[in-house]
C-alpha atoms as a PDB file:
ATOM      1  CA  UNK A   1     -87.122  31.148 135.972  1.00  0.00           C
ATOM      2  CA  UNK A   2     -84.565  30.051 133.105  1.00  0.00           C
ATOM      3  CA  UNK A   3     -85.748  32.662 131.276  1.00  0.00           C
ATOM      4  CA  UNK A   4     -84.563  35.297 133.664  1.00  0.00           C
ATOM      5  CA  UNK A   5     -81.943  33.780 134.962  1.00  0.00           C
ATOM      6  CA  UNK A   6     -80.529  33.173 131.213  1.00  0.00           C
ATOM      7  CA  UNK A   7     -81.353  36.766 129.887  1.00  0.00           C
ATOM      8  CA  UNK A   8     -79.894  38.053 132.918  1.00  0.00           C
ATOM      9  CA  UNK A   9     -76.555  36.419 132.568  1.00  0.00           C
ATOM     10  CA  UNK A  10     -76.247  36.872 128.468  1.00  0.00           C
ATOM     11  CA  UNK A  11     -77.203  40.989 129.564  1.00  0.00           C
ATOM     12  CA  UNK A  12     -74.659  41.163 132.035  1.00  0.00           C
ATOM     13  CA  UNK A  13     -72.000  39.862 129.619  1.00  0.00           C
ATOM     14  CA  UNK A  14     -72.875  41.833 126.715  1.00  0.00           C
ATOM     15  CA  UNK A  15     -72.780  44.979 129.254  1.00  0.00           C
ATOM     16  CA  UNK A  16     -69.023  43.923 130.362  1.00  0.00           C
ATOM     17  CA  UNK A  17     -67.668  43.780 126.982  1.00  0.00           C
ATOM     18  CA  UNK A  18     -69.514  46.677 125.895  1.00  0.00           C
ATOM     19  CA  UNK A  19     -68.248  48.898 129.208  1.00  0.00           C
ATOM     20  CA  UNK A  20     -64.405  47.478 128.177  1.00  0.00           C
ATOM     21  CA  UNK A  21     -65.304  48.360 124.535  1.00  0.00           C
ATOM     22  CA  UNK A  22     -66.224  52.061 125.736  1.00  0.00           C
ATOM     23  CA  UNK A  23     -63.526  52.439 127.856  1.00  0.00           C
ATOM     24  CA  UNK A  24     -60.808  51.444 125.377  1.00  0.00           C
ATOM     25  CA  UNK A  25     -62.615  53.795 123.328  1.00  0.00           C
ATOM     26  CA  UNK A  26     -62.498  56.947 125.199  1.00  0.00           C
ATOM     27  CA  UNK A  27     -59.113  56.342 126.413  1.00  0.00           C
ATOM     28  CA  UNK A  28     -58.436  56.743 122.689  1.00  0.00           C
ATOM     29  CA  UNK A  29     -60.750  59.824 121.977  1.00  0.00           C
ATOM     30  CA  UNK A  30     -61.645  61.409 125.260  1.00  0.00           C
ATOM     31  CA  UNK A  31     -65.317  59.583 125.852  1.00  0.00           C
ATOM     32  CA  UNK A  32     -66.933  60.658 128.794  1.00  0.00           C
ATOM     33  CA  UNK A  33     -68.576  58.266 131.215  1.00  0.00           C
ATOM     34  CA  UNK A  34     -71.802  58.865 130.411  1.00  0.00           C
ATOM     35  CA  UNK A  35     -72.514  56.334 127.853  1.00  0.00           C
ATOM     36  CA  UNK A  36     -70.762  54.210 130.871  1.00  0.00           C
ATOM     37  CA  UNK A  37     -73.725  54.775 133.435  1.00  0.00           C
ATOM     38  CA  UNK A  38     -76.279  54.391 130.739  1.00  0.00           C
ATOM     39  CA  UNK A  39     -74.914  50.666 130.094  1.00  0.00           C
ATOM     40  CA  UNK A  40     -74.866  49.571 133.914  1.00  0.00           C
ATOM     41  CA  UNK A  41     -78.323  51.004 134.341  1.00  0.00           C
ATOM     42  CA  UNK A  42     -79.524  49.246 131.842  1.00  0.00           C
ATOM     43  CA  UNK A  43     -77.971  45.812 133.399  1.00  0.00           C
ATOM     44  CA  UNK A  44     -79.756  46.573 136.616  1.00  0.00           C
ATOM     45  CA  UNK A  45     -83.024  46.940 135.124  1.00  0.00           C
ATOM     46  CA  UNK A  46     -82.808  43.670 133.280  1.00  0.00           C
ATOM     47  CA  UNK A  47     -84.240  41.726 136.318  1.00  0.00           C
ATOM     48  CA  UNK A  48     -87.318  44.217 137.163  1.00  0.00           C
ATOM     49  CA  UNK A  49     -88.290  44.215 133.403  1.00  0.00           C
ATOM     50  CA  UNK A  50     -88.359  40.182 133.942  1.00  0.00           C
ATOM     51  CA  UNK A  51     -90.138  40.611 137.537  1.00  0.00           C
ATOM     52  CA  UNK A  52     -93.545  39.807 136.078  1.00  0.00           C
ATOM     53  CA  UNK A  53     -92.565  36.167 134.464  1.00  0.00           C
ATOM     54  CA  UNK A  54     -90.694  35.303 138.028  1.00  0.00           C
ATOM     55  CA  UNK A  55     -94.220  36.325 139.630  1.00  0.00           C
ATOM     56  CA  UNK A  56     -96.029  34.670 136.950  1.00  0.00           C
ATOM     57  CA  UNK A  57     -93.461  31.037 137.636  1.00  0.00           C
ATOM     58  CA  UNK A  58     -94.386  31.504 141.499  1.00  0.00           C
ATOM     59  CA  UNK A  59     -98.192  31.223 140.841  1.00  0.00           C
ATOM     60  CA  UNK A  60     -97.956  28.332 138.077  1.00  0.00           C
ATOM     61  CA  UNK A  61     -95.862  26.705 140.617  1.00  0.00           C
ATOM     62  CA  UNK A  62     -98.263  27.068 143.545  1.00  0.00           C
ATOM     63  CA  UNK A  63    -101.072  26.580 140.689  1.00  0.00           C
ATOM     64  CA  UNK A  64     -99.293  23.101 140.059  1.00  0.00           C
ATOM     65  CA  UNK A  65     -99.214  22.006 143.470  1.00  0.00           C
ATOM     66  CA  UNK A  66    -102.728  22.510 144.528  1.00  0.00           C
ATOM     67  CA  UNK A  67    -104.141  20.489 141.429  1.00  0.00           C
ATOM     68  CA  UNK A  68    -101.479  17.673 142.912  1.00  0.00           C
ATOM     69  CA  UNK A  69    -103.095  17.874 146.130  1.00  0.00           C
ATOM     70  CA  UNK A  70    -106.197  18.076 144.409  1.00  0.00           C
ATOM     71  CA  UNK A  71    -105.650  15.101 142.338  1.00  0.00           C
ATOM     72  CA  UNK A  72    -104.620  13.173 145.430  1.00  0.00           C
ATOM     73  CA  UNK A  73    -107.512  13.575 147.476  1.00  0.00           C
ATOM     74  CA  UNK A  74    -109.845  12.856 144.746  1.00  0.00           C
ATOM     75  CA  UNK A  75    -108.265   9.077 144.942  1.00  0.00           C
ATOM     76  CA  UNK A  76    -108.979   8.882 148.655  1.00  0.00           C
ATOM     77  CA  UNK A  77    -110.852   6.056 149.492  1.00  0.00           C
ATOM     78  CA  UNK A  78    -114.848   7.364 150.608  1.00  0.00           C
ATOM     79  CA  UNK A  79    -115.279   6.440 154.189  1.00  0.00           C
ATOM     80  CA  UNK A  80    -117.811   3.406 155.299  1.00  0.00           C
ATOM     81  CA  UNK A  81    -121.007   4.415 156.324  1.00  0.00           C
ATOM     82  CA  UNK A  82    -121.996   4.692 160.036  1.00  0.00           C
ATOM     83  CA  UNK A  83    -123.741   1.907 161.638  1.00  0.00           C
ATOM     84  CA  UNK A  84    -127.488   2.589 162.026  1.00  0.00           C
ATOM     85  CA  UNK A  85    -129.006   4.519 164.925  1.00  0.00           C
ATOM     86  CA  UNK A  86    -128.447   7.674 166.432  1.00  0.00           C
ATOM     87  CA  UNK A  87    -125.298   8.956 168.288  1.00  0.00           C
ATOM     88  CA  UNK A  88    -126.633   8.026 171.171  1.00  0.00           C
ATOM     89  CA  UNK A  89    -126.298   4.353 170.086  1.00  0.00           C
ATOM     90  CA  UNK A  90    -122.563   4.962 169.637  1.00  0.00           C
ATOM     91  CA  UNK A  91    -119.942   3.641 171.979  1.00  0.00           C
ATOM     92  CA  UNK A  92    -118.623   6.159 174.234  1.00  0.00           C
ATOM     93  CA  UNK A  93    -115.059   6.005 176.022  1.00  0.00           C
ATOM     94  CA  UNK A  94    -115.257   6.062 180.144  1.00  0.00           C
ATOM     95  CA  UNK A  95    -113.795   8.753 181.022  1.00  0.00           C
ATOM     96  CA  UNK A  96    -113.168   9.367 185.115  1.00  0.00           C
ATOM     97  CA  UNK A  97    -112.178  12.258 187.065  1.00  0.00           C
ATOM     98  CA  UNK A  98    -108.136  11.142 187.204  1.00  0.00           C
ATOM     99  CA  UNK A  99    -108.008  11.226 183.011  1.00  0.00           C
ATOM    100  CA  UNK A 100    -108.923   8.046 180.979  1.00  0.00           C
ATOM    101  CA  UNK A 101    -107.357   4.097 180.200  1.00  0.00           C
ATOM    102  CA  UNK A 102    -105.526   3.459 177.369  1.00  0.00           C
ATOM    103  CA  UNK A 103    -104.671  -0.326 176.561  1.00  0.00           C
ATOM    104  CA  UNK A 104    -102.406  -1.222 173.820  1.00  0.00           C
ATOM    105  CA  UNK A 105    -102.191  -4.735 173.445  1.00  0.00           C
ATOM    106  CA  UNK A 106     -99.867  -6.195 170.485  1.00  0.00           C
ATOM    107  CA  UNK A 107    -100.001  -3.898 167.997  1.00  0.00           C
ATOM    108  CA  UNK A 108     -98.128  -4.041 164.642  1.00  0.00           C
ATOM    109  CA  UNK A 109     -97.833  -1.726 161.598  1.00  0.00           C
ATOM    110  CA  UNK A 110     -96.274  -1.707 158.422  1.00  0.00           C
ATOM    111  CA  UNK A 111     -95.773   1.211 155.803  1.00  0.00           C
ATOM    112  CA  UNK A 112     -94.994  -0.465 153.166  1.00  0.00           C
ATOM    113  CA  UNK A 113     -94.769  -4.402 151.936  1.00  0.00           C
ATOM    114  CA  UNK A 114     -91.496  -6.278 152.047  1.00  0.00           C
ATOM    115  CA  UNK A 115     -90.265  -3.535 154.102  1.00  0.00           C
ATOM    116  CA  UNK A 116     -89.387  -3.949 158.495  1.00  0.00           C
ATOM    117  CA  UNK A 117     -92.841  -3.453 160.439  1.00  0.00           C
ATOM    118  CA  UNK A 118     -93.088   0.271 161.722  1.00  0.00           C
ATOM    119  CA  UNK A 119     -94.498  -1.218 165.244  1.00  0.00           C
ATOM    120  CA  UNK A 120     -93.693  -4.729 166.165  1.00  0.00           C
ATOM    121  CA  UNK A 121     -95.946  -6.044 169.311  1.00  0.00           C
ATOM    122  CA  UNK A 122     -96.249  -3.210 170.985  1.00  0.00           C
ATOM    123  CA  UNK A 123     -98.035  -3.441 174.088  1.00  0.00           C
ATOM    124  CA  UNK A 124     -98.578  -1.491 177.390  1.00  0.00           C
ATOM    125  CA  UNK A 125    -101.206   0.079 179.735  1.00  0.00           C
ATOM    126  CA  UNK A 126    -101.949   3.359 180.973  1.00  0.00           C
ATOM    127  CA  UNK A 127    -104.392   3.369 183.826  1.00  0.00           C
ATOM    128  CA  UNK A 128    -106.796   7.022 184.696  1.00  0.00           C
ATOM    129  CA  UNK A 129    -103.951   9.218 185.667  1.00  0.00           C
ATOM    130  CA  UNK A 130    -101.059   7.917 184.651  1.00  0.00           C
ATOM    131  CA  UNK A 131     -98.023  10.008 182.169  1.00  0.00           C
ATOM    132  CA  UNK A 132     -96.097   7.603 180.128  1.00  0.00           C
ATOM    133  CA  UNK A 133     -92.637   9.051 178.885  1.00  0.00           C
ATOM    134  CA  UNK A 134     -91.834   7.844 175.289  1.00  0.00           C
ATOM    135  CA  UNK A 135     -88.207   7.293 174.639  1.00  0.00           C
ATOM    136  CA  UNK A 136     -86.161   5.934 171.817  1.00  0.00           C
ATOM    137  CA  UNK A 137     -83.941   7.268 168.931  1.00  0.00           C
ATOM    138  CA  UNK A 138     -85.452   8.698 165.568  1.00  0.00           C
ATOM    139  CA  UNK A 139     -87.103   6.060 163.623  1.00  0.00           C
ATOM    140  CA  UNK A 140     -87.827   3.805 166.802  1.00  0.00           C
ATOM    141  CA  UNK A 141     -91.571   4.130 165.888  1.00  0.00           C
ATOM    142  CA  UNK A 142     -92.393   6.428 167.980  1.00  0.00           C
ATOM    143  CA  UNK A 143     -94.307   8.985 165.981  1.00  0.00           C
ATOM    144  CA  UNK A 144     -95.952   5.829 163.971  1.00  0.00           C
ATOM    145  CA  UNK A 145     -97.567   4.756 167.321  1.00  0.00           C
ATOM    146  CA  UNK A 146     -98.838   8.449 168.617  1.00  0.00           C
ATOM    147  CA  UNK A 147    -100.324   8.236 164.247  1.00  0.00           C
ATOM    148  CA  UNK A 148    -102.069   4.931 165.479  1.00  0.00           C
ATOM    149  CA  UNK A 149    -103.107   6.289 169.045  1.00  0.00           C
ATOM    150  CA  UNK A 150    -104.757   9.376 167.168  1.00  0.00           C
ATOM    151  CA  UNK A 151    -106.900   7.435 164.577  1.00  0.00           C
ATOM    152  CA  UNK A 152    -104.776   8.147 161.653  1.00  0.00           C
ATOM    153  CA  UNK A 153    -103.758   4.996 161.381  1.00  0.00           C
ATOM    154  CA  UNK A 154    -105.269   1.431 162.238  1.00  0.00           C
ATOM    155  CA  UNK A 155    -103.256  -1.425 163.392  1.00  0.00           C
ATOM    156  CA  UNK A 156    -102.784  -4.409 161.045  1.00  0.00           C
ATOM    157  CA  UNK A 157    -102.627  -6.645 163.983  1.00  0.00           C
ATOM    158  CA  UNK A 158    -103.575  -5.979 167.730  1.00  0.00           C
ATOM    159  CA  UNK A 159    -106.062  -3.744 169.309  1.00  0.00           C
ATOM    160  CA  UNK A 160    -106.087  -0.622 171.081  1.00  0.00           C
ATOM    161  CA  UNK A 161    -108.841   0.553 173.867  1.00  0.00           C
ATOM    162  CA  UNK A 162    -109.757   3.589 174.922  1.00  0.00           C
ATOM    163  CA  UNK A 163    -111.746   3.755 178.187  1.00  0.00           C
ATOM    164  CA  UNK A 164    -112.680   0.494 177.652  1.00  0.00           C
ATOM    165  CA  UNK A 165    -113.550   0.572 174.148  1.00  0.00           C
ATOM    166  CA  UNK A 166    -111.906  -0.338 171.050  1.00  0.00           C
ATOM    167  CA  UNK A 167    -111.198   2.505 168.881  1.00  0.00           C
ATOM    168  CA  UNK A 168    -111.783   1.773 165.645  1.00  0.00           C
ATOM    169  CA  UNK A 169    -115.162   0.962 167.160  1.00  0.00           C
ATOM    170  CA  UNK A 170    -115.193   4.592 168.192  1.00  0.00           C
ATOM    171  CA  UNK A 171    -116.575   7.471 165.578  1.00  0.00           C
ATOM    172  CA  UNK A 172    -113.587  10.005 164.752  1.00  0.00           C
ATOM    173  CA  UNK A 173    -115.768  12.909 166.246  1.00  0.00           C
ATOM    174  CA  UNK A 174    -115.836  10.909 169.705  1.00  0.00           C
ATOM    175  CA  UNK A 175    -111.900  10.326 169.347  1.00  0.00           C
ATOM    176  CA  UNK A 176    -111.427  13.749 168.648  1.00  0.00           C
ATOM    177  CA  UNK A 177    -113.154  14.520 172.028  1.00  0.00           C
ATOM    178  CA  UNK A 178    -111.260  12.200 174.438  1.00  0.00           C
ATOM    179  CA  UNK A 179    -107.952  13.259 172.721  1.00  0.00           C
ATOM    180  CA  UNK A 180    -105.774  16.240 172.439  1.00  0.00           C
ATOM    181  CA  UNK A 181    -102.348  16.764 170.780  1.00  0.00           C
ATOM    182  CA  UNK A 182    -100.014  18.955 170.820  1.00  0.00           C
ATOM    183  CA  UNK A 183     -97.106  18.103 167.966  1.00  0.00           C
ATOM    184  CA  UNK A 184     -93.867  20.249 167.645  1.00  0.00           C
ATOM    185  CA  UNK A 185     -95.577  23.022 165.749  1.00  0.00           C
ATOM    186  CA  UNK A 186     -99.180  23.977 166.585  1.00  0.00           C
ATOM    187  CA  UNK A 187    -101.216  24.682 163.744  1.00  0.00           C
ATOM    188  CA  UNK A 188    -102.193  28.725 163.686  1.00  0.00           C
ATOM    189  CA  UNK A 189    -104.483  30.256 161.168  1.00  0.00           C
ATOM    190  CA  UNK A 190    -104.969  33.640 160.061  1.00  0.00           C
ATOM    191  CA  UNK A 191    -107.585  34.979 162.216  1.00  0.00           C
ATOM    192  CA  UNK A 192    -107.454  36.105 165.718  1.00  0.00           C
ATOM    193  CA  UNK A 193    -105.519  34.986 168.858  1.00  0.00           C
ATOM    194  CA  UNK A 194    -108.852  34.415 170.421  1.00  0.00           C
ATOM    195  CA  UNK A 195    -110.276  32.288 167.402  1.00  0.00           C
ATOM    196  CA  UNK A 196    -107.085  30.309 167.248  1.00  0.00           C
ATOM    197  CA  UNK A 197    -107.837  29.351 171.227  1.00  0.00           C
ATOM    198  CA  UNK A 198    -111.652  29.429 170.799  1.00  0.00           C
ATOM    199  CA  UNK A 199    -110.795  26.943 167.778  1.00  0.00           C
ATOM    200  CA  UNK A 200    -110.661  23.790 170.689  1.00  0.00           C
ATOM    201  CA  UNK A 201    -113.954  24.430 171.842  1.00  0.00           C
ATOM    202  CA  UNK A 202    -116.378  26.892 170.179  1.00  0.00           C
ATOM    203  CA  UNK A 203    -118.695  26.616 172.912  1.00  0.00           C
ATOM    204  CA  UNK A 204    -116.593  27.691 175.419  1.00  0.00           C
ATOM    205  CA  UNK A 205    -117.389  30.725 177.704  1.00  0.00           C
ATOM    206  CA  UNK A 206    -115.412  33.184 178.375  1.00  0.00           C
ATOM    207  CA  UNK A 207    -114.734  32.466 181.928  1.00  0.00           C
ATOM    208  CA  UNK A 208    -113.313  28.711 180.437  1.00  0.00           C
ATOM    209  CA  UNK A 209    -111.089  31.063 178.179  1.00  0.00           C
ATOM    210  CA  UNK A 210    -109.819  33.246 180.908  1.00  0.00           C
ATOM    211  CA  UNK A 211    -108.867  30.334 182.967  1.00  0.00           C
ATOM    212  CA  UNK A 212    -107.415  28.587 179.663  1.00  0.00           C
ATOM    213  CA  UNK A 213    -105.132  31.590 179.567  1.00  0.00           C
ATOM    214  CA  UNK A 214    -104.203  32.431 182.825  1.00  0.00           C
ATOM    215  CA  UNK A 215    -103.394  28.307 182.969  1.00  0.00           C
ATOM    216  CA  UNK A 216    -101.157  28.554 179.481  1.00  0.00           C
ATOM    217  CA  UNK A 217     -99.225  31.608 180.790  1.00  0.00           C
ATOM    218  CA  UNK A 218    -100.639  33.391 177.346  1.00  0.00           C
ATOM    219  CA  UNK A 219    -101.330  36.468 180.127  1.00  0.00           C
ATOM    220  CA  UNK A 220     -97.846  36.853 180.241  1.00  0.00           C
ATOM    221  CA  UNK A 221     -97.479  38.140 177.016  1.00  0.00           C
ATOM    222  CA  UNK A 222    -100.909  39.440 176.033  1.00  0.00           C
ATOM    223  CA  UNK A 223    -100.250  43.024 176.839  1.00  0.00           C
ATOM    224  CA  UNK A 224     -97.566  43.363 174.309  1.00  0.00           C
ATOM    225  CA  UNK A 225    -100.027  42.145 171.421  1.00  0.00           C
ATOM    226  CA  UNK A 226    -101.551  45.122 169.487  1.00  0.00           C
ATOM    227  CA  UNK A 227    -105.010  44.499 170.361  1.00  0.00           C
ATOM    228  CA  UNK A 228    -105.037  41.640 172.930  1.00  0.00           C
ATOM    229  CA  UNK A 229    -106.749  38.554 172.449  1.00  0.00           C
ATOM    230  CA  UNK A 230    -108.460  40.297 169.132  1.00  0.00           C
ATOM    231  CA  UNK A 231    -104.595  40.788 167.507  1.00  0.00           C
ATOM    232  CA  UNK A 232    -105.028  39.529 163.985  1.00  0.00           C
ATOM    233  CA  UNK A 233    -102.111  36.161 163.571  1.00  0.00           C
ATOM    234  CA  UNK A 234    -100.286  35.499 160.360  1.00  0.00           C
ATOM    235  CA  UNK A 235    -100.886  31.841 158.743  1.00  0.00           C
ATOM    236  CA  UNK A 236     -98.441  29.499 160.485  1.00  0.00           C
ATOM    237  CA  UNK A 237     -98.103  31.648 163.538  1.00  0.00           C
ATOM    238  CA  UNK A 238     -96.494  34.587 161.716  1.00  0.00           C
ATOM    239  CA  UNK A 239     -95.871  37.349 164.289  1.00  0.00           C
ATOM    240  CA  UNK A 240     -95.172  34.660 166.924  1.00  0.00           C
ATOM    241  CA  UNK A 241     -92.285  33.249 168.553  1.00  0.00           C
ATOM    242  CA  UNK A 242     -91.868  29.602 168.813  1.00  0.00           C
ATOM    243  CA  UNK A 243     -93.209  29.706 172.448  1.00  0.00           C
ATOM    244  CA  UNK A 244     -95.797  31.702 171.866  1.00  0.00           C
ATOM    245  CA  UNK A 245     -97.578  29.707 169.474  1.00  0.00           C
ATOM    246  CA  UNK A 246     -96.936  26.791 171.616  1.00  0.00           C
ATOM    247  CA  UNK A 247     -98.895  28.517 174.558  1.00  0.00           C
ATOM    248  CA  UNK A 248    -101.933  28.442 172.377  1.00  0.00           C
ATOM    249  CA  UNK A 249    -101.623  24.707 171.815  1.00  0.00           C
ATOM    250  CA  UNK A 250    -101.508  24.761 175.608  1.00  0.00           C
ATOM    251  CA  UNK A 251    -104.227  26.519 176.127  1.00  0.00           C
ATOM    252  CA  UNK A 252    -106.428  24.943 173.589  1.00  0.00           C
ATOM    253  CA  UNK A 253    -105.574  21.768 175.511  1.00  0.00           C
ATOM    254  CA  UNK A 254    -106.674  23.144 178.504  1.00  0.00           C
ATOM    255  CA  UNK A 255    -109.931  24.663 176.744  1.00  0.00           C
ATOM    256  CA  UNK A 256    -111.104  20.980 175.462  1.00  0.00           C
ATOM    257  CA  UNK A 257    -110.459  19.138 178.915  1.00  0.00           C
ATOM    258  CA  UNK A 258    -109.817  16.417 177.071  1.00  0.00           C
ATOM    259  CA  UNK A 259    -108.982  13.050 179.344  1.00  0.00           C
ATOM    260  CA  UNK A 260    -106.126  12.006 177.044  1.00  0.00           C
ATOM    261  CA  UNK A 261    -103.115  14.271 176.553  1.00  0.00           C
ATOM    262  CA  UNK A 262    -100.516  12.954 173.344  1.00  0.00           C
ATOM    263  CA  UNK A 263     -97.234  15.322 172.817  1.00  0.00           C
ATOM    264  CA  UNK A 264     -94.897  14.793 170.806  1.00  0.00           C
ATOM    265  CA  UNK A 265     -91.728  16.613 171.318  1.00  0.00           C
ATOM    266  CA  UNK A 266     -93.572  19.590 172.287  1.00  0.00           C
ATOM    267  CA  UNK A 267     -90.432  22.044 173.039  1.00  0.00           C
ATOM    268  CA  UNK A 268     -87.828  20.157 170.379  1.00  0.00           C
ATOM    269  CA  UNK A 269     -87.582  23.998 168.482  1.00  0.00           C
ATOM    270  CA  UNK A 270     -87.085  26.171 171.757  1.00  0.00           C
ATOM    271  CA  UNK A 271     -84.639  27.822 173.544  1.00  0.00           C
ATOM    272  CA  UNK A 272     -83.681  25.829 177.470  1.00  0.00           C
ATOM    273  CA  UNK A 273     -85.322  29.227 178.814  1.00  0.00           C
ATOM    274  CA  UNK A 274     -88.636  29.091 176.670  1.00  0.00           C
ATOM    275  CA  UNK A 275     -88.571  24.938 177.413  1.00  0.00           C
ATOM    276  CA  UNK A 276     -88.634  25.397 181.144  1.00  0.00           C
ATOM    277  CA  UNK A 277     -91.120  27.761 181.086  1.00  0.00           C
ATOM    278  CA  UNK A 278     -93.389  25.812 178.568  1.00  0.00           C
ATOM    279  CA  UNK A 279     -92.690  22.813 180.912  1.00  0.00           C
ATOM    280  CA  UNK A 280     -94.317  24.618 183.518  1.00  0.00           C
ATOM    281  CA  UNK A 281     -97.574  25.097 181.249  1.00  0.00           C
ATOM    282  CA  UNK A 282     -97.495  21.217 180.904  1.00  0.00           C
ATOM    283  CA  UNK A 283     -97.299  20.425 184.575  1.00  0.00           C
ATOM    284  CA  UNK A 284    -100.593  22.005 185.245  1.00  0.00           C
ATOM    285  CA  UNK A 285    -102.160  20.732 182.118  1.00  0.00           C
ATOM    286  CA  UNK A 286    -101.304  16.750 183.601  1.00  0.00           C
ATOM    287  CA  UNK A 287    -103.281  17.533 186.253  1.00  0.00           C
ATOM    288  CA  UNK A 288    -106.565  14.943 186.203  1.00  0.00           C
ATOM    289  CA  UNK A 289    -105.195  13.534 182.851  1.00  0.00           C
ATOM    290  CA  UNK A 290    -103.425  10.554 181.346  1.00  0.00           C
ATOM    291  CA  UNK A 291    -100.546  11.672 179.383  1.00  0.00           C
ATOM    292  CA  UNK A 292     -98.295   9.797 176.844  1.00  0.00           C
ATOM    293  CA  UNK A 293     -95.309  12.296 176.331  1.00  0.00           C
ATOM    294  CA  UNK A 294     -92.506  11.778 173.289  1.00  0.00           C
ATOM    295  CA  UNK A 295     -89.663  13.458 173.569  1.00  0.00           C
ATOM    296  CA  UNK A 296     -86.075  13.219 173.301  1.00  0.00           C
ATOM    297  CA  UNK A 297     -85.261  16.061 175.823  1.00  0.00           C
ATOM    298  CA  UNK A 298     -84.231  15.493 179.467  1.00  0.00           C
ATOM    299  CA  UNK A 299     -85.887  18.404 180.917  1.00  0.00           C
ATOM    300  CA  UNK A 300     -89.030  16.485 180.658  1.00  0.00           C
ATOM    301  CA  UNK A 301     -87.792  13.757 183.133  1.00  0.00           C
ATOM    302  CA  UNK A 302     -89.475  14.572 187.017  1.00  0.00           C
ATOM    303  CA  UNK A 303     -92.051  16.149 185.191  1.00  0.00           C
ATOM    304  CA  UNK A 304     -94.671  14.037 186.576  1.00  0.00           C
ATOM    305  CA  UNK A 305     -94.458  10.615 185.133  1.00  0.00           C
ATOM    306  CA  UNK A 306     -95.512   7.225 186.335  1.00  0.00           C
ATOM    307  CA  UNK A 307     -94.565   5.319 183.278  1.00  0.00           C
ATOM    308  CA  UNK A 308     -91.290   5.482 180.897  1.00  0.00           C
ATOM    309  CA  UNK A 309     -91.178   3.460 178.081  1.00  0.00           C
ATOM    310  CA  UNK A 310     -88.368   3.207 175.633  1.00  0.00           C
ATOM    311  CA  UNK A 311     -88.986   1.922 171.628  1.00  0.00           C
ATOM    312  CA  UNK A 312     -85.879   0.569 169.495  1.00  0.00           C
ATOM    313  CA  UNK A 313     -86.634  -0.561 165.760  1.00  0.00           C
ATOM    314  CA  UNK A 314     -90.863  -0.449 166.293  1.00  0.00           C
ATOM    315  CA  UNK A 315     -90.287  -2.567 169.672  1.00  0.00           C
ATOM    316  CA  UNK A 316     -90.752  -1.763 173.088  1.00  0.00           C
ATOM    317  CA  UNK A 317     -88.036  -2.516 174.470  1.00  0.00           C
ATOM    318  CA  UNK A 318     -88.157  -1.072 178.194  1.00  0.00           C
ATOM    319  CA  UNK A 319     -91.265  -0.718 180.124  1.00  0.00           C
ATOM    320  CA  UNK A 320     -90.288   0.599 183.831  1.00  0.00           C
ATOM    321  CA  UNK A 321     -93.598   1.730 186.294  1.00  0.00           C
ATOM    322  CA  UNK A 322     -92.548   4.613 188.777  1.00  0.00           C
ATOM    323  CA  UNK A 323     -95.469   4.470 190.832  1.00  0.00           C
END
């Protein structure tokens, strides 16, 4: 990148004197202007004869990265071994009909030493049915508890249960089962619409898919896709609009039936059109769930909740039950 960006520069200097050298020159014998061209396309080529060493930078750069992440992952800490038994043996979560309990009872975190805690005593309870709104202002904690809530993370003091059952006593294949998230940006893979739906639940039939699609409003814009459901995505979406992609997080929600519904800020990058719409997705998805919803955006308020809470500074500071 210096390399270019250096030869390029000392080129395009060289060519200015040299063009006010020329022209001097035939102003005083006549020239013509042909030497002229020949200089500035000469200039212009200077950055495609250098196009292979900016190509060549992009790959060592990209090359550098993934022996970073490489490197990194190699230091990760090998996870304990599972108790004995089969996975029948495992505790399982109670789920009901109305969604699932979640208890969080004095929970703390900390990132890093000598620095405030993350989560300070947080507690509260979500009974089968029940959609929490999470409030506060950017750095309140909030995405540090929905980390914890999601296995990521464990508490260093305090316990959270999940249908009755601690979850760090809970495998991460059976908290990936009572759990779905959708975050601010799904994650979409190259592949096919379908296979990014299908993704939730493999095993899924396709009468569970049509109803996952019909309940994420993906319908709606299916007949504009190439091919339908087979319509090949970019990586990261590419090819879809902010709300599009966000129907498939919907709909892979709906696909998993999963008891416990986390969001967080699930229409922050939309347009007030898109949001509404999306928020209509989200109303049927509640349905038979618990919810705990973070978001900073007022539209979500009447959207169903029974429980706002507000965080300041990794405290709760506001617990208010609607009904």
């Amino acid at each position: 990148a210096f390399l270019t960006s250096a030869s390029t520069d000392v080129a395009m200097i060289v060519a200015l004197v040299w063009i006010v050298i020329d022209q001097r020159h035939g102003l005083m014998h006549g020239g013509s202007v042909a030497q002229t061209t020949s200089i500035l396309f000469a200039v212009l080529m200077v950055p495609e004869a250098f196009a292979p060493f900016r190509a060549l930078s992009a790959a060592y750069q990209d090359r550098a990265q993934i022996t970073s992440s490489g490197e990194a992952i190699q230091k990760l800490p090998t996870l304990p071994e599972m108790a004995a038994g089969t996975s029948a043996d495992q505790p399982r979560a109670e789920r009901t009909t109305r969604g699932i309990e979640l208890d969080v009872q004095g929970v703390s975190y900390q990132w890093v030493k000598d620095r405030p805690l993350a989560l300070d005593d947080v507690s509260f309870q979500l009974k089968a049915g029940d959609v929490a709104l999470l409030t506060g202002p950017s750095g309140a904690g909030k995405s540090t508890l929905i980390e914890m809530l999601l296995g990521f993370i464990r508490p260093l003091e305090g316990s959270i249960r999940l249908g009755g059952v601690d979850l760090q006593a809970l495998g991460p294949a059976e908290i990936t089962q009572q759990i779905s998230w959708i975050g601010q940006k799904p994650v979409i893979f190259a592949g096919t619409l379908r296979e990014n739906i299908m993704f939730a639940a493999p095993e899924a039939s396709e009468k569970q898919l049509q109803a996952a699609l019909e309940a994420s409003s993906i319908t709606g814009y299916l007949p504009l896709l190439p091919d339908g459901l087979e319509t090949r995505l970019g990586e990261g979406g590419f090819g879809l609009s902010g709300g599009q992609a966000q129907r498939i997080a919907i709909a892979r929600a709906f696909l998993k039936d999963a008891p416990l519904l986390i969001m967080d800020e699930p229409t922050a990058h939309l347009d007030p059109m898109t949001e509404q719409d999306i928020l209509m997705s989200l109303r049927g998805l509640l349905k038979g769930r618990t919810a705990l919803i973070s978001t900073h955006s007022p539209q979500f308020h009447n959207i169903g909740e029974t429980v706002r809470l507000t965080m300041e500074t990794g405290r709760l500071t506001e617990q208010e039950t609607l009904a």
